[in-house]
Protein backbone atom coordinates (compact mmCIF):
# COMPACT_ATOMS: atom_id res chain seq x y z
CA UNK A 1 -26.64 43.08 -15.00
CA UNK A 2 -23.12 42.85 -15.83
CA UNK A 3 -21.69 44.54 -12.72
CA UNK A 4 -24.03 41.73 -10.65
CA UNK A 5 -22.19 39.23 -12.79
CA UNK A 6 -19.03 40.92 -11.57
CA UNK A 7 -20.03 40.75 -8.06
CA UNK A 8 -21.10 37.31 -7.52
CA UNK A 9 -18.00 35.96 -9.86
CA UNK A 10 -16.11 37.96 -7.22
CA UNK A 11 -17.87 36.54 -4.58
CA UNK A 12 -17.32 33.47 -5.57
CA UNK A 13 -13.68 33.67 -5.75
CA UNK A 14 -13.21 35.40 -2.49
CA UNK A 15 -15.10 32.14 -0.94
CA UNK A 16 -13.14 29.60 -2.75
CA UNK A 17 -10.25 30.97 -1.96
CA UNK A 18 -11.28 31.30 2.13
CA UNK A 19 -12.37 27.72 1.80
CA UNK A 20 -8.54 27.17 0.14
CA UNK A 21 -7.09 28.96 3.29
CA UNK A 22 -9.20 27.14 5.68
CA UNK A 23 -8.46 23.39 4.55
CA UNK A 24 -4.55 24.43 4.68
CA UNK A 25 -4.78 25.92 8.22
CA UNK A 26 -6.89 22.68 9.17
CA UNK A 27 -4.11 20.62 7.99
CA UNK A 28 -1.03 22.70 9.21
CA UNK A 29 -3.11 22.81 12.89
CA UNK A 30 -2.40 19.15 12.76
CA UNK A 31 0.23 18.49 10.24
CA UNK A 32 2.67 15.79 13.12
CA UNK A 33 -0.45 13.59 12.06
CA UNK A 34 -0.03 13.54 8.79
CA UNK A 35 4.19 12.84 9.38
CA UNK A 36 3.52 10.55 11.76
CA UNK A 37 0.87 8.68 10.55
CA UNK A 38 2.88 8.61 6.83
CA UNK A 39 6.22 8.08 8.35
CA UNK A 40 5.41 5.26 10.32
CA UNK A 41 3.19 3.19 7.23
CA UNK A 42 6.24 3.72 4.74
CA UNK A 43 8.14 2.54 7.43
CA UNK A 44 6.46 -0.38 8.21
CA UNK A 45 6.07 -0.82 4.13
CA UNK A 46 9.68 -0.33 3.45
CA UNK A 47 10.56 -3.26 6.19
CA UNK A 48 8.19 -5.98 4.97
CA UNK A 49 9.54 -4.83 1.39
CA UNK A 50 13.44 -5.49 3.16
CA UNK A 51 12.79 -8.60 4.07
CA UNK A 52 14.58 -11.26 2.61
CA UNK A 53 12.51 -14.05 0.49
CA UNK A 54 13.22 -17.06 -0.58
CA UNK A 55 14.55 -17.66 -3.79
CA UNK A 56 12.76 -19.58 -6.51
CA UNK A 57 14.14 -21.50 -9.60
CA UNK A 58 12.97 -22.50 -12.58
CA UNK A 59 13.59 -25.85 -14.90
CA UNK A 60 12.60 -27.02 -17.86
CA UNK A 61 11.77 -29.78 -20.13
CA UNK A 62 10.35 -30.07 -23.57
CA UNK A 63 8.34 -32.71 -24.95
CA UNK A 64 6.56 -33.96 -28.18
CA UNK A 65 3.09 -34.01 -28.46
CA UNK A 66 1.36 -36.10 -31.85
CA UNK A 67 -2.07 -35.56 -31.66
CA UNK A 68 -5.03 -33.85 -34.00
CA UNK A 69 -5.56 -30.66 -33.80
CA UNK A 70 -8.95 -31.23 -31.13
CA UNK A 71 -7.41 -33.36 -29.10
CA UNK A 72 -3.93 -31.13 -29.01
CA UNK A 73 -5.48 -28.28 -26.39
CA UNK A 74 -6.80 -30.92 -24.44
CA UNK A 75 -3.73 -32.96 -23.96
CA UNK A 76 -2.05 -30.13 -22.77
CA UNK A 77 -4.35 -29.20 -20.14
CA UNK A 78 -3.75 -32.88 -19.02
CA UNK A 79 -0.41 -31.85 -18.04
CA UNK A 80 -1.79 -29.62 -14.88
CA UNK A 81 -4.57 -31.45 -13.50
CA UNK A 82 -5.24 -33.59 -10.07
CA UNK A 83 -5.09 -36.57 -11.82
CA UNK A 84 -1.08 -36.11 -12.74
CA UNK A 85 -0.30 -33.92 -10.11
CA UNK A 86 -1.20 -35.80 -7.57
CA UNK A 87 1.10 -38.85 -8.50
CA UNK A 88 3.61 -36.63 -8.35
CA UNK A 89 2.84 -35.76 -5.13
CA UNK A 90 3.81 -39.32 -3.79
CA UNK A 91 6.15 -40.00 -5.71
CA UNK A 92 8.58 -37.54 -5.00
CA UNK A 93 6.86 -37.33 -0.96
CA UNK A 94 6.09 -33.45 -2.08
CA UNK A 95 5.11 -30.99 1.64
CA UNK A 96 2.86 -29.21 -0.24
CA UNK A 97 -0.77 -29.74 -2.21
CA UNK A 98 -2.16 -30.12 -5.37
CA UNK A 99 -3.27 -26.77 -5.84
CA UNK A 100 0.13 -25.47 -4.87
CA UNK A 101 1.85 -27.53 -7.13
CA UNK A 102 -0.48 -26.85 -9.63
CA UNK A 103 0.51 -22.95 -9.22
CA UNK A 104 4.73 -24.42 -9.20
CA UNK A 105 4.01 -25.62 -13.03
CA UNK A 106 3.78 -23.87 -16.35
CA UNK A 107 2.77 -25.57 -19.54
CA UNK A 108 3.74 -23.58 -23.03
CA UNK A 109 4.08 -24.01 -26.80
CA UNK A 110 6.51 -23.52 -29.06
CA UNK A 111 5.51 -21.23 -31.94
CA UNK A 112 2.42 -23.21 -32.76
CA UNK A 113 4.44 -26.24 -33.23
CA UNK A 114 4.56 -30.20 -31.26
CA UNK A 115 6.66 -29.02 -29.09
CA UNK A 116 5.83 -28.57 -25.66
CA UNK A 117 7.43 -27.25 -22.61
CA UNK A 118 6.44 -28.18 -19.17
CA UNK A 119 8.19 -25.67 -16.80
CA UNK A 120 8.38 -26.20 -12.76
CA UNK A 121 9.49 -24.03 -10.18
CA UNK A 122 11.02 -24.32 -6.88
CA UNK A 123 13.18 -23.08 -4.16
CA UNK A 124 15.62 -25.99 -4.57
CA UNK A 125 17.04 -26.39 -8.22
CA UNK A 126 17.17 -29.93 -7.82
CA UNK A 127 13.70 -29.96 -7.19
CA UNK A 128 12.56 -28.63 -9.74
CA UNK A 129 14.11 -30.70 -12.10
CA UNK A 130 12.86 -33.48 -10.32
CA UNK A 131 8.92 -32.21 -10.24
CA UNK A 132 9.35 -31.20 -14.15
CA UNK A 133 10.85 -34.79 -15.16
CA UNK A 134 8.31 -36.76 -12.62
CA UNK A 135 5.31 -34.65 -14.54
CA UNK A 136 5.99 -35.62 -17.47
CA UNK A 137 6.53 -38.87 -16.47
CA UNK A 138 3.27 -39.37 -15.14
CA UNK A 139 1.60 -37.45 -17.64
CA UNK A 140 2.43 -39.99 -20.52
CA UNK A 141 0.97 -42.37 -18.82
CA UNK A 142 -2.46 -40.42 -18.01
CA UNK A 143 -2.62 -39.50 -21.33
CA UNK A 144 -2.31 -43.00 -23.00
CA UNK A 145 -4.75 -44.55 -20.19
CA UNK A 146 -7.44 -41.87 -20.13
CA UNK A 147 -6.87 -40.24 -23.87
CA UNK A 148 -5.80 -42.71 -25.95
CA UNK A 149 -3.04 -40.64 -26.81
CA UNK A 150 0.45 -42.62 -26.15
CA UNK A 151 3.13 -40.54 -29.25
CA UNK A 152 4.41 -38.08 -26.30
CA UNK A 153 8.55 -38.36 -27.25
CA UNK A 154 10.85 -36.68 -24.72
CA UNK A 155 12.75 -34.34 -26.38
CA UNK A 156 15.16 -32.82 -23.28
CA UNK A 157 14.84 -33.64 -20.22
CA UNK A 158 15.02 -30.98 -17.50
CA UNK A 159 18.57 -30.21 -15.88
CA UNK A 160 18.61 -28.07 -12.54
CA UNK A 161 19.43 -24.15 -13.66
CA UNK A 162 20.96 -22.29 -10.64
CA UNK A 163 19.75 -18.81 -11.59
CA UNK A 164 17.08 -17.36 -9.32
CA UNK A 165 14.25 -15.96 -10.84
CA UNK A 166 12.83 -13.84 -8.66
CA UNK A 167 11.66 -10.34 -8.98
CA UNK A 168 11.56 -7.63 -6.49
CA UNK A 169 9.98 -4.02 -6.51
CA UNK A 170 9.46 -1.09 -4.60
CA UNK A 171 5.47 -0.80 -4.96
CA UNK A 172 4.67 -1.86 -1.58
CA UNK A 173 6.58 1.08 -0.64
CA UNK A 174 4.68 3.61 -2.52
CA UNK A 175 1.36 2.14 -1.75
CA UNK A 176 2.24 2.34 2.22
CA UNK A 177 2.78 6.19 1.50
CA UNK A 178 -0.36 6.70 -0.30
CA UNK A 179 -2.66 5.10 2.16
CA UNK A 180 -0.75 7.01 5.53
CA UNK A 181 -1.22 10.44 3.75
CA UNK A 182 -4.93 9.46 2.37
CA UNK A 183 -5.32 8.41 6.63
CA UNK A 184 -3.97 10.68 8.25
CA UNK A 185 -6.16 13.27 6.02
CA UNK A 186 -8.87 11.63 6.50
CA UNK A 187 -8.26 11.59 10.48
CA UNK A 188 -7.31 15.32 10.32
CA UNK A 189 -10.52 16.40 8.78
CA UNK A 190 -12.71 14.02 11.32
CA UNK A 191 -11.00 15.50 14.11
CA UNK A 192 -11.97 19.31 12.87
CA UNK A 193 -15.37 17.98 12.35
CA UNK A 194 -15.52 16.52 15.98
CA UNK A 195 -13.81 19.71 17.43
CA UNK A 196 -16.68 22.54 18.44
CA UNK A 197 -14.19 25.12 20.05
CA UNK A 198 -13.84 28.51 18.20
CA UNK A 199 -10.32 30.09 17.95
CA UNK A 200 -11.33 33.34 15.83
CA UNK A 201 -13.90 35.99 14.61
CA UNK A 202 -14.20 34.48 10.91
CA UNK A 203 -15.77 31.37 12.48
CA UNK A 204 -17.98 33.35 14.94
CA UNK A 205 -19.14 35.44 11.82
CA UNK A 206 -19.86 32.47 10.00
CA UNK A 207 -22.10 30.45 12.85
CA UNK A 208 -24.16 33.55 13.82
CA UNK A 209 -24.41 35.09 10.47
CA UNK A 210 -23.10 38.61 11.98
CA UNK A 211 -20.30 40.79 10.84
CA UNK A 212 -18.50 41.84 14.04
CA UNK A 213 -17.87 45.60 14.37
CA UNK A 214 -15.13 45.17 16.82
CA UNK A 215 -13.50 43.05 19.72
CA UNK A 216 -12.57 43.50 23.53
CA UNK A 217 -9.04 42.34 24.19
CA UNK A 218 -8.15 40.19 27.18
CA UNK A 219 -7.21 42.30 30.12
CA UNK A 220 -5.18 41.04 32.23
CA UNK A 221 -5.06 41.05 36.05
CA UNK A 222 -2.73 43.33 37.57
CA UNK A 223 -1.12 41.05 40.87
CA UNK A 224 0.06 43.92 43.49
CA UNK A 225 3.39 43.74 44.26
CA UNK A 226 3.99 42.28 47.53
CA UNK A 227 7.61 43.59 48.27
CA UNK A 228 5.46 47.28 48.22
CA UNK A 229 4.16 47.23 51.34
CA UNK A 230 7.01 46.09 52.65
CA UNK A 231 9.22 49.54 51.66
CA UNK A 232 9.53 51.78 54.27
CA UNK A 233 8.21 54.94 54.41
CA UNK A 234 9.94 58.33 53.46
CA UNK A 235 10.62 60.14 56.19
CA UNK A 236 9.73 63.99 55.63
CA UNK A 237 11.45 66.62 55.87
CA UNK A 238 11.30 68.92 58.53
CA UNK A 239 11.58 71.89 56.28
CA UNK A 240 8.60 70.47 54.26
CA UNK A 241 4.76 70.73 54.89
CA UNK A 242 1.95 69.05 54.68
CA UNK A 243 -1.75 69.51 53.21
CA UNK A 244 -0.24 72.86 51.24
């Protein structure tokens, strides 16, 4: 029993590592795929990754809000819907919708306190002082009408901050070499699967279930040498004979 267990453990081993051997050679037999394939995704990756974007910037202005705590959360969320936004829209003669503007404005507390800061990006500074000081214009007013709520005090108003604030990494890169190698593996292998020629004995042993006891070698046609004919004969020798 334990000399079975021996043998198929070895078996097993011996076929994992022929199944090893054969997934390398099936990928070496075509390996320019893989550095093609790769090479030219990172590529492509690395120059959308190059290319220059525009720069955003960011301004700020804080205001107080005097309202109950029920009514606090809700007053906030004011701040960033249609009904403000859209005012702001005309009156500053914004290109760009509601939605997008929406996604241009950030609305955060101040360690639990009144305060309020209503945030709003852009690729001109100037801008985005301008959108941040509009919305809060506006949004005093749609909070009075619609909430009752009229104690929102400007604290500071928002100034336009040079300083770009935008952020730029490398992981388009790596994911532009992970998906060439994971494709161009994934060709390889349907390629192999595709391909029916035999190239050696191991795979002709495997198909017909047959261990080969040996192999004829290619022989290879002699072509006669046409400058032979052409040689001229020896003459012979009188002194010499012939048929002896």
């Amino acid at each position: 029993m334990e000399m079975r267990r021996l043998d198929s453990s070895a078996g097993m081993i011996k076929e994992k590592e022929i199944n090893v051997k054969e997934i390398a050679g099936i990928i070496m037999k075509r390996l320019w795929i893989v550095i093609v394939l790769t090479g030219l995704l990172t590529t492509l990756g690395y120059l959308y990754n190059a290319k220059p974007e525009p720069q955003y910037y960011s301004s700020s202005t804080r205001v107080i809000i005097s309202a109950s705590n029920d009514m606090m959360n809700t007053v906030r969320v004011m701040v960033r819907e249609p009904i403000v936004l859209s005012q702001v829209v005309d009156m500053l003669d914004l290109n760009v919708s509601v939605s997008q503007l929406r996604s241009q404005i950030r609305v955060t507390n101040v360690d639990n306190s009144l305060v309020t800061v209503i945030t709003a990006t852009n690729t001109d500074p100037n801008r985005a002082a301008d959108i941040a000081n509009t919305t809060v214009e506006v949004f005093r007013k749609v909070a009075a009408d619609t909430l009752g709520v009229s104690n929102i005090r400007l604290l500071t108003p928002a100034e336009p901050i040079p300083v770009s604030i935008t952020v730029k990494t490398n992981t388009i890169v790596y994911v532009a070499f992970a998906a060439g190698l994971m494709l161009s593996l994934t060709l390889i292998f349907l390629l192999e699967s595709l391909d029916d020629t035999i190239r050696s004995e191991r795979e002709i042993e495997r198909l017909l279930e047959l261990n080969m006891l040996g192999h004829v070698s290619v022989i290879k046609r002699r072509v006669p040498s046409s400058t032979g004919s052409n040689q001229p004969k020896q003459a012979l020798n009188r002194s010499e004979t012939i048929g002896s």
